[in-house]
C-alpha atoms as a PDB file:
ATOM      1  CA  UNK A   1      -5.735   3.465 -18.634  1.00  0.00           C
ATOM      2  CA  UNK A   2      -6.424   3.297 -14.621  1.00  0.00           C
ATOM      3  CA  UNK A   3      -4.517   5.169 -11.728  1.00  0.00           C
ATOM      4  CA  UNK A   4      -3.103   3.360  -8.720  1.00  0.00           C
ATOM      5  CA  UNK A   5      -6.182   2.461  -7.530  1.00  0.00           C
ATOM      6  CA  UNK A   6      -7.966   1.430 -10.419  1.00  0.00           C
ATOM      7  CA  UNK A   7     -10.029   4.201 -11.024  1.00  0.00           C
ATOM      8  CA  UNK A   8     -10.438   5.229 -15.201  1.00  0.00           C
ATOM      9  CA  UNK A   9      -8.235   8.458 -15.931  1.00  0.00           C
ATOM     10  CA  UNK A  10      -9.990  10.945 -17.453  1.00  0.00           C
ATOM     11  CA  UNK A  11      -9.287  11.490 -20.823  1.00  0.00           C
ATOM     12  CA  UNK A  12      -8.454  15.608 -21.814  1.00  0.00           C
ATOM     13  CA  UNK A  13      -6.494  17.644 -19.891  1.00  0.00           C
ATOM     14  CA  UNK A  14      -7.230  17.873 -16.108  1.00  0.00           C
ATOM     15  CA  UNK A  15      -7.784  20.648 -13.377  1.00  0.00           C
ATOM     16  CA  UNK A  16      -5.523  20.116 -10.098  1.00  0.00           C
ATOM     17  CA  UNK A  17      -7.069  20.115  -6.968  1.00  0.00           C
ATOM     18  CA  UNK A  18      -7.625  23.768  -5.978  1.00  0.00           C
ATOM     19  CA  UNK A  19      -8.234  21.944  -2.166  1.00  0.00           C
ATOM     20  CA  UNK A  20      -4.819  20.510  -1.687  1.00  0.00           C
ATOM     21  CA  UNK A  21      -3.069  21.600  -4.357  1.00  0.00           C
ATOM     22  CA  UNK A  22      -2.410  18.467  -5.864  1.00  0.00           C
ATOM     23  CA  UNK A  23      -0.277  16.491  -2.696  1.00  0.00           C
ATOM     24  CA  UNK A  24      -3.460  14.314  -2.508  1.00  0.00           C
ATOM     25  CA  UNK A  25      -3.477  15.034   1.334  1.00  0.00           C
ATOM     26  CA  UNK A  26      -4.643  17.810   3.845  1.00  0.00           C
ATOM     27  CA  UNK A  27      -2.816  18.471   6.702  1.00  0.00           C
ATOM     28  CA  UNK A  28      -5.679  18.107   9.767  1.00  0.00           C
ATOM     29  CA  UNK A  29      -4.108  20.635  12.688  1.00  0.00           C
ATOM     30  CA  UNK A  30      -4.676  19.404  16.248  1.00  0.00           C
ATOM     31  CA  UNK A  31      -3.677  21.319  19.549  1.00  0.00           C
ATOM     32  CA  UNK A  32      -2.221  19.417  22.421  1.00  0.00           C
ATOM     33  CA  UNK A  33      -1.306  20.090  25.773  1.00  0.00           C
ATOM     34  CA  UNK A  34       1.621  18.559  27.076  1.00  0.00           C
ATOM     35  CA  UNK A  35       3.077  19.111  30.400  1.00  0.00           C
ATOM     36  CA  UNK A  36       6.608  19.382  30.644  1.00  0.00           C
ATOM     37  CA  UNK A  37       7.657  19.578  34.135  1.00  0.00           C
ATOM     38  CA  UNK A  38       5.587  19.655  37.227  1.00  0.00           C
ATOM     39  CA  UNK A  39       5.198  23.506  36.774  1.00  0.00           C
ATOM     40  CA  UNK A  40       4.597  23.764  33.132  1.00  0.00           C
ATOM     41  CA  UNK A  41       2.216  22.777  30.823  1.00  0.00           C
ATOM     42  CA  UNK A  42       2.627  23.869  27.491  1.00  0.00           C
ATOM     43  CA  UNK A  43       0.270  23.829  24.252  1.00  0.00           C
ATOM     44  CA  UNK A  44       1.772  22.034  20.824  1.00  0.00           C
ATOM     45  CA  UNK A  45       0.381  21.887  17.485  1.00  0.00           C
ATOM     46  CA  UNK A  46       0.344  19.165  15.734  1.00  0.00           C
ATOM     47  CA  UNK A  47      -1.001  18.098  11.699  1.00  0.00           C
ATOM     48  CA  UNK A  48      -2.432  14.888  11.376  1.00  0.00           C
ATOM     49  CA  UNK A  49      -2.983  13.890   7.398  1.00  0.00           C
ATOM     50  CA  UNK A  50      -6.094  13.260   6.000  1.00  0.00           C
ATOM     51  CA  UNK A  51      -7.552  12.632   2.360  1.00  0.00           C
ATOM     52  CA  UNK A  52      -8.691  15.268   0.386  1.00  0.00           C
ATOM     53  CA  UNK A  53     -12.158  15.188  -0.179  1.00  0.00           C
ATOM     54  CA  UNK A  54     -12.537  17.242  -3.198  1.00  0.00           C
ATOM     55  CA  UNK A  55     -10.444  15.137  -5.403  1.00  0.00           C
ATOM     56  CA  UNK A  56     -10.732  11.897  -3.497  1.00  0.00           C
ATOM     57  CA  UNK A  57      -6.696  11.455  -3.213  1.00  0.00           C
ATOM     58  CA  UNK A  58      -6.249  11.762  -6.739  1.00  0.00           C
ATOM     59  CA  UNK A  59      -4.956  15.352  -6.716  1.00  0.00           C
ATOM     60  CA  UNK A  60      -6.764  16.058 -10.041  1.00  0.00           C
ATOM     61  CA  UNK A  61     -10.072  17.243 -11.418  1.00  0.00           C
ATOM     62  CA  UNK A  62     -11.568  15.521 -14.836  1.00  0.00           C
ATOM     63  CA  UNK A  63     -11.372  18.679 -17.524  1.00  0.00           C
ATOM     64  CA  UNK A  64     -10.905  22.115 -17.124  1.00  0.00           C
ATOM     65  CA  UNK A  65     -12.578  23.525 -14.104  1.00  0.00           C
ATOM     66  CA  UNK A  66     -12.209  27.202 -13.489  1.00  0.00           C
ATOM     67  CA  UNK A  67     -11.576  27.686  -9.417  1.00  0.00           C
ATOM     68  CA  UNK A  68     -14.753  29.483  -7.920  1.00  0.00           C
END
């Protein structure tokens, strides 16, 4: 058997991610500054998405993996 992207699944029982708890994403906070009128210039906080790393966008970890 083979995931979405065609990657073998692991056969056993699996971990989840302890790095993004399984939503296959991590949310990437940026801080903007906008200015809103010609007085004021205010700062916003943004989350841009990026891939989890740990788990390569899976969301899982092959076999039982305590968290450390």
């Amino acid at each position: 058997m083979t995931d979405e992207t065609g990657r073998p699944l692991a056969h056993g029982p699996n971990t989840l991610c302890f790095t993004c708890g399984g939503m296959r994403k991590l949310s990437n906070p940026r801080i903007y500054v906008v200015q809103a009128t010609e007085q004021t210039e205010t700062g916003m906080t943004m989350a841009e998405w990026r891939t989890c790393p740990q788990c390569d966008g899976s969301g899982m970890l092959p076999g039982i993996q305590p968290p450390v």
